[in-house]
C-alpha atoms as a PDB file:
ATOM      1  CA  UNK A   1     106.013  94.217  79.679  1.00  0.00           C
ATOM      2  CA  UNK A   2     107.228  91.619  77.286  1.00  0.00           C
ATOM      3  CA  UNK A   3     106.192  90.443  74.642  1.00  0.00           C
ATOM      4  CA  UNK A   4     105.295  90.031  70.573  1.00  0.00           C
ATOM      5  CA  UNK A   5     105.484  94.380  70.810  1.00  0.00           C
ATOM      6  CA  UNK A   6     108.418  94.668  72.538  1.00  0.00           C
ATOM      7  CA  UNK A   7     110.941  95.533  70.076  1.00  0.00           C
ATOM      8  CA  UNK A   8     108.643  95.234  66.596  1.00  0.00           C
ATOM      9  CA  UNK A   9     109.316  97.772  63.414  1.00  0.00           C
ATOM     10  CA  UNK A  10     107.382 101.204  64.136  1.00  0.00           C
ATOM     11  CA  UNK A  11     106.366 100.450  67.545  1.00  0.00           C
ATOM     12  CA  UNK A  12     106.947 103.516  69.826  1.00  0.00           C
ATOM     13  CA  UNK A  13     106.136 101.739  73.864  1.00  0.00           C
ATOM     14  CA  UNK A  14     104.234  99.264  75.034  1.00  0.00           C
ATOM     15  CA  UNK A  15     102.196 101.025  78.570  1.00  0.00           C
ATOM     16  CA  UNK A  16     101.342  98.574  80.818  1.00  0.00           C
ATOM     17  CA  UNK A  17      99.162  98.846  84.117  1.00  0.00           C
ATOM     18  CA  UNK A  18     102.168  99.244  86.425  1.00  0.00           C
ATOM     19  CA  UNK A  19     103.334 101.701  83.990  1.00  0.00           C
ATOM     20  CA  UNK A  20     100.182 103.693  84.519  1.00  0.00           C
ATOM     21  CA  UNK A  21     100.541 103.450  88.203  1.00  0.00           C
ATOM     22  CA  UNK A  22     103.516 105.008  88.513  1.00  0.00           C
ATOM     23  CA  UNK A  23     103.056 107.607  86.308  1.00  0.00           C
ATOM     24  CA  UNK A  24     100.286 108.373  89.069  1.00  0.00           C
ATOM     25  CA  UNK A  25      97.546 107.843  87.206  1.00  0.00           C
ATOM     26  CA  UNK A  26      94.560 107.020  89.658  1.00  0.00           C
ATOM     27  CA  UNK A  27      91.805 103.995  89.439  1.00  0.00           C
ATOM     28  CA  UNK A  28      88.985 104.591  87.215  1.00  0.00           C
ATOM     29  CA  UNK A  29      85.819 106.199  90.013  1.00  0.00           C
ATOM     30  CA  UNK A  30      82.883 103.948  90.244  1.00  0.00           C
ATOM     31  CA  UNK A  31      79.578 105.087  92.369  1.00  0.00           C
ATOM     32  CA  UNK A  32      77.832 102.101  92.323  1.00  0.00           C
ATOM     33  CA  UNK A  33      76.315 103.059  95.908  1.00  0.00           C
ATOM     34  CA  UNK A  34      73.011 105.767  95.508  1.00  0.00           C
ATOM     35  CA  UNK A  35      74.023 109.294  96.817  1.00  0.00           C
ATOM     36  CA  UNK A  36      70.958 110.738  96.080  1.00  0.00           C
ATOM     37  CA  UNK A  37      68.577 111.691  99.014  1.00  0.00           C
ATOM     38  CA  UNK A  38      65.394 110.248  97.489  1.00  0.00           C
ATOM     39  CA  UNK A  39      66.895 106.762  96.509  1.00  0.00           C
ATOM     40  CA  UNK A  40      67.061 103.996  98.919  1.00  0.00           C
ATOM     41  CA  UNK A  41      70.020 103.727 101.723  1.00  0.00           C
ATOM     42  CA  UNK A  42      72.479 101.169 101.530  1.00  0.00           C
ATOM     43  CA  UNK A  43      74.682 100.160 103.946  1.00  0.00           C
ATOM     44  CA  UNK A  44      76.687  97.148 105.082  1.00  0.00           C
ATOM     45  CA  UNK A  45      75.796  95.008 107.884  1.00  0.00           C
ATOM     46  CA  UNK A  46      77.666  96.687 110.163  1.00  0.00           C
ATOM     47  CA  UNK A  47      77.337  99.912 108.893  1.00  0.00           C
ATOM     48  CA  UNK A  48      80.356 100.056 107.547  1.00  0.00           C
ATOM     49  CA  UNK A  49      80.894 101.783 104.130  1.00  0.00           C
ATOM     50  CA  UNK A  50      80.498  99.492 101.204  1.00  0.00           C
ATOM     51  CA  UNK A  51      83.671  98.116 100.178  1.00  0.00           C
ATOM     52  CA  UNK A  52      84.643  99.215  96.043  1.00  0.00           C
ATOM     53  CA  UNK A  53      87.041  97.567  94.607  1.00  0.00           C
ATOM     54  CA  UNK A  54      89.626 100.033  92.971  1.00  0.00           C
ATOM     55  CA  UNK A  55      89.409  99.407  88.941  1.00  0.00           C
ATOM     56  CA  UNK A  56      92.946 100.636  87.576  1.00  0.00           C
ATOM     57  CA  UNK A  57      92.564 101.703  83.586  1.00  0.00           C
ATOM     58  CA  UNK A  58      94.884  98.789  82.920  1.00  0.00           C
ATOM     59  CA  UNK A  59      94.915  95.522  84.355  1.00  0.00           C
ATOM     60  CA  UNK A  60      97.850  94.982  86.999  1.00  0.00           C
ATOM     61  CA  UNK A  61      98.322  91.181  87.900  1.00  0.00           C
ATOM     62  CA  UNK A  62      95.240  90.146  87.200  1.00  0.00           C
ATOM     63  CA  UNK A  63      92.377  90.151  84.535  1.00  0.00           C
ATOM     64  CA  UNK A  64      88.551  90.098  85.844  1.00  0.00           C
ATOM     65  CA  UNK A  65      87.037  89.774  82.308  1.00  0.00           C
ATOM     66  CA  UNK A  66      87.396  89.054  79.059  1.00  0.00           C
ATOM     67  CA  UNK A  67      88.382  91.882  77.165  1.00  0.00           C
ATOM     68  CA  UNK A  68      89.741  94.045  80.113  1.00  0.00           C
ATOM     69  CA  UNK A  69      92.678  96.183  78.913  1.00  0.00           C
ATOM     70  CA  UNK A  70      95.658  95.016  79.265  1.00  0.00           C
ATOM     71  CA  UNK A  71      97.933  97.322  77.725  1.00  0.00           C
ATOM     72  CA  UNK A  72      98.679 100.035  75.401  1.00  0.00           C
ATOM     73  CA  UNK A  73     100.635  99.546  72.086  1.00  0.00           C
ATOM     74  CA  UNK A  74     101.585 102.926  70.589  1.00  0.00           C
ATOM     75  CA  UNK A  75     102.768 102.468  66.708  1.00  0.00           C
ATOM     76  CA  UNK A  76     103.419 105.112  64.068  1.00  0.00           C
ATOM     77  CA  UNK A  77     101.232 103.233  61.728  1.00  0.00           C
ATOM     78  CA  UNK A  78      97.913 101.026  62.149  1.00  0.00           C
ATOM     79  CA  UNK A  79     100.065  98.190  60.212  1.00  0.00           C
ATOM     80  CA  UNK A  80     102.757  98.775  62.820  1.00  0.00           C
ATOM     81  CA  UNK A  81     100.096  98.026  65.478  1.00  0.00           C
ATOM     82  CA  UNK A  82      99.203  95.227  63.708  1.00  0.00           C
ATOM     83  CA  UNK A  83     102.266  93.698  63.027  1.00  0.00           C
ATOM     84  CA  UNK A  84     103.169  93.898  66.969  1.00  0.00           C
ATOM     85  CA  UNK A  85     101.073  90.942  67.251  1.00  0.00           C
ATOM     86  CA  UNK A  86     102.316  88.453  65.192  1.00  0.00           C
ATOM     87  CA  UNK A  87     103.485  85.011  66.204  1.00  0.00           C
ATOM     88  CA  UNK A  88     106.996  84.545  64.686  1.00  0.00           C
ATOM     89  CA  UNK A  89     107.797  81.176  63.447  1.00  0.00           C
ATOM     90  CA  UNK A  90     111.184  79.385  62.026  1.00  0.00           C
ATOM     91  CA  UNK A  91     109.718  76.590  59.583  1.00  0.00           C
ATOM     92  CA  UNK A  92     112.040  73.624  58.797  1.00  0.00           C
ATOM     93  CA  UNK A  93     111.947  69.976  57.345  1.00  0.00           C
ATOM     94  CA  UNK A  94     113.984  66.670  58.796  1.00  0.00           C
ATOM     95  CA  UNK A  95     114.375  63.348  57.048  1.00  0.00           C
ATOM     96  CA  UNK A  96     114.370  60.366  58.432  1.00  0.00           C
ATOM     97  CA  UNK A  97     113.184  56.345  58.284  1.00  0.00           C
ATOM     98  CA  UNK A  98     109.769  55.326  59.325  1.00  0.00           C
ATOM     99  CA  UNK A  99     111.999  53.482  62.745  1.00  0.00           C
ATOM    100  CA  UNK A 100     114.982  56.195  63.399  1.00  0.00           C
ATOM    101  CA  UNK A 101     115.066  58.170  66.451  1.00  0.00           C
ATOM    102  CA  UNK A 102     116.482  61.342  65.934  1.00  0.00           C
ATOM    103  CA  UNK A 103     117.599  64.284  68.130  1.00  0.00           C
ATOM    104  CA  UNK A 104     116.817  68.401  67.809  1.00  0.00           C
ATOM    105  CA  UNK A 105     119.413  70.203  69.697  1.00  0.00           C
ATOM    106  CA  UNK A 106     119.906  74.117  69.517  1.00  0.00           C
ATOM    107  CA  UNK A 107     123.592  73.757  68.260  1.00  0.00           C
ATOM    108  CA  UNK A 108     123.679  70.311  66.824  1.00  0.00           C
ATOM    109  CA  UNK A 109     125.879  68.906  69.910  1.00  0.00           C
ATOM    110  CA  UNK A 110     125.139  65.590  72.106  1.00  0.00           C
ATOM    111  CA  UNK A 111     123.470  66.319  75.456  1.00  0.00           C
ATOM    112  CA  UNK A 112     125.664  64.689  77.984  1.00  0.00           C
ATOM    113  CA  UNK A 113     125.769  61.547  76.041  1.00  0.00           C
ATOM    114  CA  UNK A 114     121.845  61.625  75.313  1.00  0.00           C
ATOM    115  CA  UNK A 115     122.734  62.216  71.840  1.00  0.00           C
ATOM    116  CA  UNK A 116     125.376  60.029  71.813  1.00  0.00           C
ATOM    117  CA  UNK A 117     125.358  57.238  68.679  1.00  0.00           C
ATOM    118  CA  UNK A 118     121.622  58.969  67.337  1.00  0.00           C
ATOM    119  CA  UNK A 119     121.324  61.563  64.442  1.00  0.00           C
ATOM    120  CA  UNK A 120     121.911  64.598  66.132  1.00  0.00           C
ATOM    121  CA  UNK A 121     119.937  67.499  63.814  1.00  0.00           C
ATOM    122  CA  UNK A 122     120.619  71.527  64.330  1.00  0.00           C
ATOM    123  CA  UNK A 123     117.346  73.058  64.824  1.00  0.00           C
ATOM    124  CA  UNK A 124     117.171  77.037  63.212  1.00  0.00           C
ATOM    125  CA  UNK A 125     117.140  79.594  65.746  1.00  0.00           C
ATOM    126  CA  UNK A 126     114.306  80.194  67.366  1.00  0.00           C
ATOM    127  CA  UNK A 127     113.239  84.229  66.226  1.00  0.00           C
ATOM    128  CA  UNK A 128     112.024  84.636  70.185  1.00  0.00           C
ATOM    129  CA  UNK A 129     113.648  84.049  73.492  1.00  0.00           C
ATOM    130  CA  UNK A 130     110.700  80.984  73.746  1.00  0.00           C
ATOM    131  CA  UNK A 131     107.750  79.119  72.603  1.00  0.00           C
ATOM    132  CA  UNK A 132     106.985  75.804  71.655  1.00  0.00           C
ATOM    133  CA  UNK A 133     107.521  72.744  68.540  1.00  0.00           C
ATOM    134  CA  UNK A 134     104.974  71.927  66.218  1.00  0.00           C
ATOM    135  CA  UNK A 135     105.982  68.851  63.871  1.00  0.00           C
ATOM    136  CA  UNK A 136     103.690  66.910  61.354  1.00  0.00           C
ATOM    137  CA  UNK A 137     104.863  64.118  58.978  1.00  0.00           C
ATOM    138  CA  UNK A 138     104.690  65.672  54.741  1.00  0.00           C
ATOM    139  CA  UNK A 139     105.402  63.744  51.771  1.00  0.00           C
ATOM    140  CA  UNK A 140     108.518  65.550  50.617  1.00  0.00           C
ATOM    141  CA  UNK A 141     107.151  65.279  46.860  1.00  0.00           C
ATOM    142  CA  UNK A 142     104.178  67.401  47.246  1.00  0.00           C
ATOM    143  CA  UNK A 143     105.027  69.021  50.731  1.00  0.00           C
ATOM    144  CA  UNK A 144     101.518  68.096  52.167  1.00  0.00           C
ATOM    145  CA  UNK A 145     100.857  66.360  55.714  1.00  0.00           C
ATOM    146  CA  UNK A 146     100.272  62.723  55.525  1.00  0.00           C
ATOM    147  CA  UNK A 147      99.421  60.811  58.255  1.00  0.00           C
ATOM    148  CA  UNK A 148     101.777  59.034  60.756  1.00  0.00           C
ATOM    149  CA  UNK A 149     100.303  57.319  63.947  1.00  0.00           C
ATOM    150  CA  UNK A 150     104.356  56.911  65.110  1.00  0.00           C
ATOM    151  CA  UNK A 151     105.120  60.120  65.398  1.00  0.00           C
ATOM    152  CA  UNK A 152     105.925  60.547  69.196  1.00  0.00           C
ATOM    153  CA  UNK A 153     108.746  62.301  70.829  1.00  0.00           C
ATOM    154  CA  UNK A 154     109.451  63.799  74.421  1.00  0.00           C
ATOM    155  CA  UNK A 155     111.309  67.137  75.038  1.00  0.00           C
ATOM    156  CA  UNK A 156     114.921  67.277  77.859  1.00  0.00           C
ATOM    157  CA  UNK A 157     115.354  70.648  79.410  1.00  0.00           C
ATOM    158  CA  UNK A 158     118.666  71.105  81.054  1.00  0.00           C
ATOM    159  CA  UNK A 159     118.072  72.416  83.729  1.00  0.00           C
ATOM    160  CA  UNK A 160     122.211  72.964  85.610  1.00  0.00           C
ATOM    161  CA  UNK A 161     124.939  71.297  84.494  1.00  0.00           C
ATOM    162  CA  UNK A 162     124.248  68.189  86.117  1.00  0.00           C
ATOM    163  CA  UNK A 163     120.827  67.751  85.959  1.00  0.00           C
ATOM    164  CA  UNK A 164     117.931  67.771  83.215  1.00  0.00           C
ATOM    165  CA  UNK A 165     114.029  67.530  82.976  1.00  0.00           C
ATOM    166  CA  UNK A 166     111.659  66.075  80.347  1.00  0.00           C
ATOM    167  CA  UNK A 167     107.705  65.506  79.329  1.00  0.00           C
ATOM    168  CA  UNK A 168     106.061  63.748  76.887  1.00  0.00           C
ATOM    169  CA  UNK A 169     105.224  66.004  73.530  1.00  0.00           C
ATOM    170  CA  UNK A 170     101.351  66.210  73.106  1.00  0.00           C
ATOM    171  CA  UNK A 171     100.150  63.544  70.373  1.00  0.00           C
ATOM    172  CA  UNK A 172      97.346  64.776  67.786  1.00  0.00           C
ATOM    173  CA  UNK A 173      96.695  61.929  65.479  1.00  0.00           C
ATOM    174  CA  UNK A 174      94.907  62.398  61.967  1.00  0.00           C
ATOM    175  CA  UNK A 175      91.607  60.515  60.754  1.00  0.00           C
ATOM    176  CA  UNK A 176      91.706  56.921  62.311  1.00  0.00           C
ATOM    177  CA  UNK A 177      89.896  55.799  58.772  1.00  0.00           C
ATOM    178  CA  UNK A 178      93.328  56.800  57.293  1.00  0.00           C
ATOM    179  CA  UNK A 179      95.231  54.967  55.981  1.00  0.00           C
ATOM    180  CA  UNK A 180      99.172  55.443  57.420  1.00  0.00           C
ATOM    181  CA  UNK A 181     100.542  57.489  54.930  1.00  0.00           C
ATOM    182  CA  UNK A 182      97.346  58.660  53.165  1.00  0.00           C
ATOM    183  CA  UNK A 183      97.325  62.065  52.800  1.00  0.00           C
ATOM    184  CA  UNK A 184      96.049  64.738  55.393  1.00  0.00           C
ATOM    185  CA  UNK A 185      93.760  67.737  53.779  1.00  0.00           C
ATOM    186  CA  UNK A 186      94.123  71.159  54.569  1.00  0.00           C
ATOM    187  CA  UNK A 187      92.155  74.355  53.561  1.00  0.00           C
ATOM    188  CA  UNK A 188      92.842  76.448  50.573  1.00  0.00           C
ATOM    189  CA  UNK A 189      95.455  78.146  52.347  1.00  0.00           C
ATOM    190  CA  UNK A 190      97.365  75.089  53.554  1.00  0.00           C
ATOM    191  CA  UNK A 191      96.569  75.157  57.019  1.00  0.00           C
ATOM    192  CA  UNK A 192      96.228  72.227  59.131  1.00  0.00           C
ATOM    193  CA  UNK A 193      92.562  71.193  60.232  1.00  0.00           C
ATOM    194  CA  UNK A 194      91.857  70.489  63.840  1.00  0.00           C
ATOM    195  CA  UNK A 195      88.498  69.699  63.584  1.00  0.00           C
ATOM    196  CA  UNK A 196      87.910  65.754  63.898  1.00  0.00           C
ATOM    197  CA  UNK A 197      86.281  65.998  60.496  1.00  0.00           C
ATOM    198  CA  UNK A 198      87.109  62.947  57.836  1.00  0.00           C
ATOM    199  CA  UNK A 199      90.145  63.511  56.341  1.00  0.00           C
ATOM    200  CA  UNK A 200      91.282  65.961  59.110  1.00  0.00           C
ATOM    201  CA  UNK A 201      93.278  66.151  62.004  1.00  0.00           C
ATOM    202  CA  UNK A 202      91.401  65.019  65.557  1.00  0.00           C
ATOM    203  CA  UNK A 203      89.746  68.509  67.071  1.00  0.00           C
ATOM    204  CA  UNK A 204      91.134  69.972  70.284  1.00  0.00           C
ATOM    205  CA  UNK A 205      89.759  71.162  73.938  1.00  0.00           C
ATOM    206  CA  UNK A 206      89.791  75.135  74.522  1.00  0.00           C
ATOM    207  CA  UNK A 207      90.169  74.305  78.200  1.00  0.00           C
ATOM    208  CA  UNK A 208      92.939  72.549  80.280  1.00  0.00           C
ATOM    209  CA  UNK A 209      92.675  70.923  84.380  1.00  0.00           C
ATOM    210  CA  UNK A 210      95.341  69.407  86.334  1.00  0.00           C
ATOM    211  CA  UNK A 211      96.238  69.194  90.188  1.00  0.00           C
ATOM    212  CA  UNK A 212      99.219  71.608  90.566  1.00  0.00           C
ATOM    213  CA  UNK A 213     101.546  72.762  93.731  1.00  0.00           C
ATOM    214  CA  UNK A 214     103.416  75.275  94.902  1.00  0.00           C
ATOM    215  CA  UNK A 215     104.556  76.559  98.458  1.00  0.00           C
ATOM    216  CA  UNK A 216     107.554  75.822 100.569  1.00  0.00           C
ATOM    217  CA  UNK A 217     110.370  75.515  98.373  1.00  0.00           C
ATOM    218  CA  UNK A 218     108.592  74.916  95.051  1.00  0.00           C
ATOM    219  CA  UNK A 219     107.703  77.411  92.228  1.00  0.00           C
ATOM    220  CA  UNK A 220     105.489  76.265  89.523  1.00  0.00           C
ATOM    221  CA  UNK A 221     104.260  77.711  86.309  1.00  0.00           C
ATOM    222  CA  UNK A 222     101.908  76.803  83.734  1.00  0.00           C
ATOM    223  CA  UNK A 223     102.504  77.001  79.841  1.00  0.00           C
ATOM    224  CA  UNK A 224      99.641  77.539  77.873  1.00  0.00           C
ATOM    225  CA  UNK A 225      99.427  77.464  74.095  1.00  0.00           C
ATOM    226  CA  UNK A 226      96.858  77.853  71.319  1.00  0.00           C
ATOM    227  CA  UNK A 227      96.905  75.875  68.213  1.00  0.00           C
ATOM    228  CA  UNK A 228      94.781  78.731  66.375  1.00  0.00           C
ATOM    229  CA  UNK A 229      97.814  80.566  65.272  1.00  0.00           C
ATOM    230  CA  UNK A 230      98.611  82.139  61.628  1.00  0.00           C
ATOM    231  CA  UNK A 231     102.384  81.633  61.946  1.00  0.00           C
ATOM    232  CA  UNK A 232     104.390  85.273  60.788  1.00  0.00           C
ATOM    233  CA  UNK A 233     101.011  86.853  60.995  1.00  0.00           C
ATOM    234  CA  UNK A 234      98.827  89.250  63.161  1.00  0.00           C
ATOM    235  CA  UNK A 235      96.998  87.213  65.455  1.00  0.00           C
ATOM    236  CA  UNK A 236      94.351  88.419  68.035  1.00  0.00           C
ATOM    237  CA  UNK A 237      95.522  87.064  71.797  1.00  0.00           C
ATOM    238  CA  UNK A 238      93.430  84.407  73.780  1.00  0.00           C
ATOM    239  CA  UNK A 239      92.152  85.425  77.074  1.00  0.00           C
ATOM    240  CA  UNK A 240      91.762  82.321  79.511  1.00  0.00           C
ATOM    241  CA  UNK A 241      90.396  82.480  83.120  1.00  0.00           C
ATOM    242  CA  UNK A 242      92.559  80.653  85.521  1.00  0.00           C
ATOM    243  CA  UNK A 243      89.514  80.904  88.566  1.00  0.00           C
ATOM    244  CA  UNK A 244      91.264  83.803  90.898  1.00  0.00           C
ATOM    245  CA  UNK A 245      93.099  84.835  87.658  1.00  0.00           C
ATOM    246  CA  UNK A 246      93.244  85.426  84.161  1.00  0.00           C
ATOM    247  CA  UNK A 247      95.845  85.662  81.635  1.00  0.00           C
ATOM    248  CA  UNK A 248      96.045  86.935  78.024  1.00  0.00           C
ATOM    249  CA  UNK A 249      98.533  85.554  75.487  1.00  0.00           C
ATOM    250  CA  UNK A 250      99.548  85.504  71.815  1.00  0.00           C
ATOM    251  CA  UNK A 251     100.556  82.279  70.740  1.00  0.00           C
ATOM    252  CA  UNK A 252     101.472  80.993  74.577  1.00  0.00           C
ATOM    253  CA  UNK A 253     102.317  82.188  77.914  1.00  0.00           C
ATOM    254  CA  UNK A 254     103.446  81.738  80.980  1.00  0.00           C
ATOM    255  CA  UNK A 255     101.924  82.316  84.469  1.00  0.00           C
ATOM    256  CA  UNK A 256     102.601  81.200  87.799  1.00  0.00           C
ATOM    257  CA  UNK A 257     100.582  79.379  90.186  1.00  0.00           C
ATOM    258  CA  UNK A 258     101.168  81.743  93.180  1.00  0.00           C
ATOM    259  CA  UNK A 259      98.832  83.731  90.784  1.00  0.00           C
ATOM    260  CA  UNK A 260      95.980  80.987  91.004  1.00  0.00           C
ATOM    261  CA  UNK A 261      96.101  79.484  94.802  1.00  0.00           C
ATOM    262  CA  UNK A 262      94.913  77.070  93.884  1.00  0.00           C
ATOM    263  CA  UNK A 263      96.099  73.061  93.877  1.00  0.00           C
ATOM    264  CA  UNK A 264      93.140  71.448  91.859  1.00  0.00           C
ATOM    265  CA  UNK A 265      91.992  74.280  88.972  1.00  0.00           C
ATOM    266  CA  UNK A 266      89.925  74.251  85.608  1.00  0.00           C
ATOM    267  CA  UNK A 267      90.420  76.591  83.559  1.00  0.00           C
ATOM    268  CA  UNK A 268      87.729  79.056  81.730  1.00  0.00           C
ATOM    269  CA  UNK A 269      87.336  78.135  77.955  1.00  0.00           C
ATOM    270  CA  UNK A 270      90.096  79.814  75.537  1.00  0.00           C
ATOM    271  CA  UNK A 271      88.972  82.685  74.216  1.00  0.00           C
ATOM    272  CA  UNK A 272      90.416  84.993  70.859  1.00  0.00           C
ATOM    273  CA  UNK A 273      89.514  88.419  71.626  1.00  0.00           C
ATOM    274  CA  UNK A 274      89.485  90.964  68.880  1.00  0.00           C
ATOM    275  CA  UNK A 275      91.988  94.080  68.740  1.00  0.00           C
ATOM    276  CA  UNK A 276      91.919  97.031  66.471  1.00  0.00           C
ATOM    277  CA  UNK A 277      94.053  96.471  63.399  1.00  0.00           C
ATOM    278  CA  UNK A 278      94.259  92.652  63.348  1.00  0.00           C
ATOM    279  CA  UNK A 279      92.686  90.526  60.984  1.00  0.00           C
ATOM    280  CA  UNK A 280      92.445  87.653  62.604  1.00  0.00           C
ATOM    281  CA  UNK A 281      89.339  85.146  63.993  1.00  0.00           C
ATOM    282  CA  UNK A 282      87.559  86.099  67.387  1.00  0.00           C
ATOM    283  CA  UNK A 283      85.425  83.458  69.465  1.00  0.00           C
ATOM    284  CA  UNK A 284      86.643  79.858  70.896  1.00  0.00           C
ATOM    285  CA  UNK A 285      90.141  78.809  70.782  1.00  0.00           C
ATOM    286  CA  UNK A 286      92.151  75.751  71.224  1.00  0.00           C
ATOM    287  CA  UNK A 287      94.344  75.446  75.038  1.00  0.00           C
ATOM    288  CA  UNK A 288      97.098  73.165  75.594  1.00  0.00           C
ATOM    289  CA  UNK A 289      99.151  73.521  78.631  1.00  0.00           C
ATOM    290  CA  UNK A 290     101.763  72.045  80.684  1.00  0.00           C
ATOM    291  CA  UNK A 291     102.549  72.448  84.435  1.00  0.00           C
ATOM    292  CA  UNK A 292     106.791  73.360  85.497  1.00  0.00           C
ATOM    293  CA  UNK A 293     107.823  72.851  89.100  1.00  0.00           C
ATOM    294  CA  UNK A 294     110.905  74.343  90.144  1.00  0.00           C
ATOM    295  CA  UNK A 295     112.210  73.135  93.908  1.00  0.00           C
ATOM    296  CA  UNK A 296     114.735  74.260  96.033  1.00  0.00           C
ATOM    297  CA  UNK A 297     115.425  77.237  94.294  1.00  0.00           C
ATOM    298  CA  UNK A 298     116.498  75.686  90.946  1.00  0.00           C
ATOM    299  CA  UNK A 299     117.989  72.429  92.081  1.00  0.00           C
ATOM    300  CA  UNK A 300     115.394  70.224  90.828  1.00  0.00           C
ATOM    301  CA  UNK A 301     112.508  70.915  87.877  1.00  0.00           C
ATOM    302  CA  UNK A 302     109.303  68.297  87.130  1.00  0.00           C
ATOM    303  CA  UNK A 303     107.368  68.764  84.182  1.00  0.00           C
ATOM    304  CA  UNK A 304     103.967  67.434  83.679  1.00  0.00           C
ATOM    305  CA  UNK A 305     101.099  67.324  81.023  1.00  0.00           C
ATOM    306  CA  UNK A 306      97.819  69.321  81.982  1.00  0.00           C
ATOM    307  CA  UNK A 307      94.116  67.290  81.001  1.00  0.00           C
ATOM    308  CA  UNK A 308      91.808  68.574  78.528  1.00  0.00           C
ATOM    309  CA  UNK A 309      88.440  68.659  78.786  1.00  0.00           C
ATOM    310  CA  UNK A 310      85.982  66.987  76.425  1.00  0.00           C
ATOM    311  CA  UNK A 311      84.100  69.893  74.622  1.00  0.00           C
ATOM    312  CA  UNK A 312      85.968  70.137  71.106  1.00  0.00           C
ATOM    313  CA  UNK A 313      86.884  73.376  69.503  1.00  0.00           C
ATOM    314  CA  UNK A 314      87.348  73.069  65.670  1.00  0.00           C
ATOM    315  CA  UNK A 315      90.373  75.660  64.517  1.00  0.00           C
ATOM    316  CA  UNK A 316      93.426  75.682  62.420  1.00  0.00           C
ATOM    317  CA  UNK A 317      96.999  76.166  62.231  1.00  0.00           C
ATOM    318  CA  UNK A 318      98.111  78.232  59.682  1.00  0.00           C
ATOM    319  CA  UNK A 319     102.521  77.373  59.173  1.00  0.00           C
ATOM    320  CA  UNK A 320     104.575  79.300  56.463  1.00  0.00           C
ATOM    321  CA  UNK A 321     105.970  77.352  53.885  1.00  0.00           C
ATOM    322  CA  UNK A 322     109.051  75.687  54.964  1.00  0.00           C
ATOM    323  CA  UNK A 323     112.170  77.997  53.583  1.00  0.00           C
ATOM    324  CA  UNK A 324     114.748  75.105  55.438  1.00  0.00           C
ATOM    325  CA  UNK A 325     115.404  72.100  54.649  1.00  0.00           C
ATOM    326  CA  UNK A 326     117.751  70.005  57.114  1.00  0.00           C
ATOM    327  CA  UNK A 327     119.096  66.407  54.849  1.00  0.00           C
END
């Protein structure tokens, strides 16, 4: 398994359903069929024995309801636990003028000319091997979120040497009774609001539909994100139902759609589901996703945006204060 655990301070393994299989350990028994004499028979149709599906003490592949185990963290320490959960996050600041275009590369360098003759900025490194870019428009004075309807920007994945990949980033626009460049509240703590209410940021779905493939020689994945995140914190993971699947992540995952089956798919409603040791919020959570296609073995990835739905889920994002600050 990997993950948030792997690797954190005081964290002794991470046991995972395959682990459990191989160490031989058997499916949990289940005799939901009565034995005894004076109950009533069942049988199938045919006679046959009734079919029970094996339950394994941790979930392998696939999750059939919310809160089904996972995995097993073993720390030395309950804050050990605890801290194998937490979404890590490299804060930073860029300047720029209200019309300039500018470009967030890993190492600062152009991008097969894609760069070329444009600000070129060096983003921090990232403290995981992945995840995703959150970026909101502050008035450097005061270091608060104002808003910014022109904020847009697309992402380029490069994919081989010759080729690349892109999508559209995901806009979230403040209050439309704003005014541009009136300021954005937060809460107490400084988070950002996503909760549609004046003053705020517009509120987001907690589920995500989109027509997907897969087959032949295409792979494709779906990335799914939550917005309800305490950045550098413990944070309990979302559980989403994919309809012949279900996944579990902190902060976002991957899964892919060989797992679903599926072409058309709606997803269950995000869910935070509460672990022992983690202070965090349990109940509806925010879902963004996107959907990757990979053909002919690597030669040629598509990226494209996944619909929400229209229920709004009110949460939060919770950043660290900014320690970088790129001129």
């Amino acid at each position: 398994m990997s993950g948030p655990a792997d690797g954190a301070p005081g964290v002794i393994a991470v046991l995972t359903g395959i682990d459990a299989a191989t160490d031989g350990l058997q499916p949990i028994p289940h005799r939901p069929v009565p034995t005894a004499p004076f109950e009533v028979p069942l049988r199938s149709r045919d006679g046959a024995p009734f079919f029970i599906a094996p339950h394994p003490v941790l979930a392998i592949e696939r999750l059939r309801y919310v809160g089904e185990p996972v995995a097993v963290v073993i720390a030395e320490t309950q804050a050990n636990l605890a801290g194998s959960f937490i979404c890590q996050e490299s804060d930073f600041d860029v300047t720029a003028t209200v019309f300039e275009k500018i470009v967030l590369v890993a190492d600062g360098t152009p991008q097969n000319g894609y760069a070329s003759g444009l600000p070129t900025k060096t983003v921090p490194r990232a403290p995981c091997a992945g995840g995703y870019l959150i970026g909101w428009v502050i008035d450097p004075a005061s270091d608060t979120p104002i808003k910014f309807d022109g904020l847009i920007g697309d992402a380029v994945v490069r994919t081989s040497g010759t080729a690349q990949a892109g999508y559209n980033a995901i806009p979230i626009q403040a209050d439309p009774s704003l005014a541009n460049g009136a300021a954005v509240s937060t809460n107490g703590n400084g988070a950002l609001m996503f909760d549609g209410v004046p003053g705020h940021y517009q509120a987001v779905t907690g589920q995500v539909l989109g027509d997907v493939r897969s087959g032949g020689n295409a792979e494709t994945f779906l990335t799914l994100l939550t917005l309800d995140v305490k950045s550098n914190r413990p944070n309990n993971p979302v559980f989403v139902d994919l309809v012949s699947t279900s996944t579990e992540f902190i902060c976002w995952g991957e899964v892919p759609i060989s797992a679903i089956n599926t072409g058309l798919f709606v997803s269950g409603p995000a869910t935070k589901v509460g672990i022992f040791g983690v202070s965090d919020d349990t109940g509806p959570a925010t879902l963004l996703g996107l959907s990757e296609t990979v053909e002919n073995f690597g030669g040629r990835v598509s990226f494209s945006n996944l619909f929400n739905s229209s229920v709004p889920v009110p949460t939060h994002f919770l950043p660290t204060p900014s320690p970088n600050f790129l001129p």
